[in-house]
C-alpha atoms as a PDB file:
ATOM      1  CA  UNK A   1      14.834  61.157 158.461  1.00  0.00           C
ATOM      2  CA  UNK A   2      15.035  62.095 154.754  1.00  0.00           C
ATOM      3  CA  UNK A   3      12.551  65.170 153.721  1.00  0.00           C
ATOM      4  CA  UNK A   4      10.960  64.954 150.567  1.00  0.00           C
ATOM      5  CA  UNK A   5      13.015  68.119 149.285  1.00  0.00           C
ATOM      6  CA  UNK A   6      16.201  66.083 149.773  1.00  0.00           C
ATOM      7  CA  UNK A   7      14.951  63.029 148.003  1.00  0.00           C
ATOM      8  CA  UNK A   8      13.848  65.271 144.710  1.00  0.00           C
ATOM      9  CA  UNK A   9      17.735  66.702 145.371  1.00  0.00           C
ATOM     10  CA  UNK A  10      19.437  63.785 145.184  1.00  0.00           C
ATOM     11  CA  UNK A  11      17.529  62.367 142.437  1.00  0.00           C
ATOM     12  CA  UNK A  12      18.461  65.364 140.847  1.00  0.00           C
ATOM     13  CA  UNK A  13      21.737  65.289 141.023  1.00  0.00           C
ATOM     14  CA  UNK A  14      22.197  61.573 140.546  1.00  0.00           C
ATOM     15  CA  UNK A  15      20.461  62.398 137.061  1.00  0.00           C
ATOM     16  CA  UNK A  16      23.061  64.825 136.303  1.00  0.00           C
ATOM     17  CA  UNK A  17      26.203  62.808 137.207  1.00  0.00           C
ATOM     18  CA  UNK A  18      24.476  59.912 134.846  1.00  0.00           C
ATOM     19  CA  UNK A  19      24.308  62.648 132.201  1.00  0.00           C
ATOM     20  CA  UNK A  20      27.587  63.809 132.521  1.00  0.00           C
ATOM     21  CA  UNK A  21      28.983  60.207 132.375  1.00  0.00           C
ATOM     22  CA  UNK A  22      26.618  59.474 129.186  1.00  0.00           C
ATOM     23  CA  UNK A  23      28.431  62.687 127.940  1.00  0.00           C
ATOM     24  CA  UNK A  24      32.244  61.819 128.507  1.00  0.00           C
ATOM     25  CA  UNK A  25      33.160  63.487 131.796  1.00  0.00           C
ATOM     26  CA  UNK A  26      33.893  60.511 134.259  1.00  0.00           C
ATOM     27  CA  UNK A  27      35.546  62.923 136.677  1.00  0.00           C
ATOM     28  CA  UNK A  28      32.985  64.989 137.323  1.00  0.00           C
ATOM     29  CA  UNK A  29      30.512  62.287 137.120  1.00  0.00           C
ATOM     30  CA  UNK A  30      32.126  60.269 139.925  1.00  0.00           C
ATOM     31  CA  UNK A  31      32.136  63.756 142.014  1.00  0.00           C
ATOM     32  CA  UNK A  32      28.762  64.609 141.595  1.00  0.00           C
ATOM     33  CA  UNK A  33      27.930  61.397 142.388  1.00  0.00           C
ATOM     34  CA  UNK A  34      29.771  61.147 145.322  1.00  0.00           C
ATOM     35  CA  UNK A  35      28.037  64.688 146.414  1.00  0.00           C
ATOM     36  CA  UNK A  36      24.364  63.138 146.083  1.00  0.00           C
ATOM     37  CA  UNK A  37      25.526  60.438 148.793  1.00  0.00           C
ATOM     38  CA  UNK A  38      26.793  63.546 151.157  1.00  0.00           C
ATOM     39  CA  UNK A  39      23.832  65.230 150.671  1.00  0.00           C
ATOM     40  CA  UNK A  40      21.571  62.551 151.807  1.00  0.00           C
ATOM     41  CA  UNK A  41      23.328  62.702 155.404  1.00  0.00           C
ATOM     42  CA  UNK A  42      24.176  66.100 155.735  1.00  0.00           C
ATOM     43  CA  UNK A  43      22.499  68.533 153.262  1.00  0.00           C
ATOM     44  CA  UNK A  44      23.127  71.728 154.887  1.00  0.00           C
ATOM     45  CA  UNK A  45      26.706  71.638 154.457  1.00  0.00           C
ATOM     46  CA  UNK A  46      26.570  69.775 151.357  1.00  0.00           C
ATOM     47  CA  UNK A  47      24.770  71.925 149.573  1.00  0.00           C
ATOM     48  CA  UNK A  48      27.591  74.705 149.812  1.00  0.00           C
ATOM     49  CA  UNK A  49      29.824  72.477 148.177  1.00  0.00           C
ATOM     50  CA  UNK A  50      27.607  71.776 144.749  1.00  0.00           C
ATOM     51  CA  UNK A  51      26.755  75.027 144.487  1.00  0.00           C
ATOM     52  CA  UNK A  52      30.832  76.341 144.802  1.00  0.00           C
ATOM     53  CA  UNK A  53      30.967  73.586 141.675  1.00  0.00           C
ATOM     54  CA  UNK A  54      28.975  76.752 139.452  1.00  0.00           C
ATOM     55  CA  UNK A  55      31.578  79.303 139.799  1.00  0.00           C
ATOM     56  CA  UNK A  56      34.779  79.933 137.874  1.00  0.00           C
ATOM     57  CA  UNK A  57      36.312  79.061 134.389  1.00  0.00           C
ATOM     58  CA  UNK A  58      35.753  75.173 133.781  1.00  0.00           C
ATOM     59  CA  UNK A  59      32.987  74.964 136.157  1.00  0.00           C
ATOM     60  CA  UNK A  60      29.434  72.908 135.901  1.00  0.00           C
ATOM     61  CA  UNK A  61      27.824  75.463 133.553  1.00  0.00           C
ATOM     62  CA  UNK A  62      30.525  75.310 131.195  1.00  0.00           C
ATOM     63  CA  UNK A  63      30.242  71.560 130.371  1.00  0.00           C
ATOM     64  CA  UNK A  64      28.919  70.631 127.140  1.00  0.00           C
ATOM     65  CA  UNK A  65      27.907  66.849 126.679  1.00  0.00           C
ATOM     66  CA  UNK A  66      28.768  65.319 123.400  1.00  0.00           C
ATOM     67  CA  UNK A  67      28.788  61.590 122.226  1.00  0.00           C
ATOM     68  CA  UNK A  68      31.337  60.532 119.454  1.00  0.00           C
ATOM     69  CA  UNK A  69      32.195  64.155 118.466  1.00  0.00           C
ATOM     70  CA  UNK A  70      28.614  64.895 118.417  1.00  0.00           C
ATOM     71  CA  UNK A  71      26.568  67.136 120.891  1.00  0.00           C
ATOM     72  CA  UNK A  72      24.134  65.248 122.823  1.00  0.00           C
ATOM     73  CA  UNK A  73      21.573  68.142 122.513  1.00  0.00           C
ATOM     74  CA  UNK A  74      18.709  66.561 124.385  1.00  0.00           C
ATOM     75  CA  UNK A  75      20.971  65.594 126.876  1.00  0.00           C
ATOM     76  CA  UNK A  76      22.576  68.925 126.885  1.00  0.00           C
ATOM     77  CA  UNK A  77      18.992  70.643 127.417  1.00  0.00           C
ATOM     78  CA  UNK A  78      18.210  68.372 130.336  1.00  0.00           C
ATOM     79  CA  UNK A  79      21.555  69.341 131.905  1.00  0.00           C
ATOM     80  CA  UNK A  80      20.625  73.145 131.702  1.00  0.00           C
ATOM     81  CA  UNK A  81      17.345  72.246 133.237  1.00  0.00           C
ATOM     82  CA  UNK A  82      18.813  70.149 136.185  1.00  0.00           C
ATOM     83  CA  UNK A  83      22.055  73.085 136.991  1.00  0.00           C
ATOM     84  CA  UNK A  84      18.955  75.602 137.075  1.00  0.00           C
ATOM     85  CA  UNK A  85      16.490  73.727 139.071  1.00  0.00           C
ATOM     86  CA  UNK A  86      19.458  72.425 141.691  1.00  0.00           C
ATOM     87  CA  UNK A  87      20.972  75.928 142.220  1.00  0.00           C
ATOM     88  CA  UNK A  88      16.768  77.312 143.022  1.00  0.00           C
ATOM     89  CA  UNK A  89      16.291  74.286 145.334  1.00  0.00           C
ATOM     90  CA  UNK A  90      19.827  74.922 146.890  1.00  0.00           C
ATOM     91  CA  UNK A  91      19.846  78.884 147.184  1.00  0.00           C
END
């Protein structure tokens, strides 16, 4: 059975994979993605894994979403807003 808390999760991070595709970064898109579906089954273990995706040089918080050559800044603040709220309701 899913809890609530894991359905606001992986709405969560479906949002952000959709926002990081809108903003040029397939890769990680498909990844994230890929993590929401794990999550749903298993989201103890899971949620080691997106959290390990904060850490380090070229990791989630250093992504900047742009569109054209232009920064998607609405975008960009939902992004921040999604990494902070995922890494409370994961910690």
């Amino acid at each position: 059975m899913i809890t609530e808390k894991t359905k606001l999760v992986v709405e969560k991070i479906e949002r952000m994979a959709t926002l990081l595709e809108l903003g040029g970064y397939a890769e990680w898109s498909a990844s994230v993605f890929k993590l929401a579906k794990k999550y749903a089954i298993d989201p103890e273990s899971t949620k080691h894994t997106f959290r390990n995706l904060y850490g380090g040089m070229a990791s989630l918080n250093d992504l900047v979403l742009y569109s054209n050559g232009k920064v998607l800044m609405s975008e960009n603040g939902e992004l921040d807003q999604l990494r902070g709220d995922l890494f409370k309701l994961l910690s």
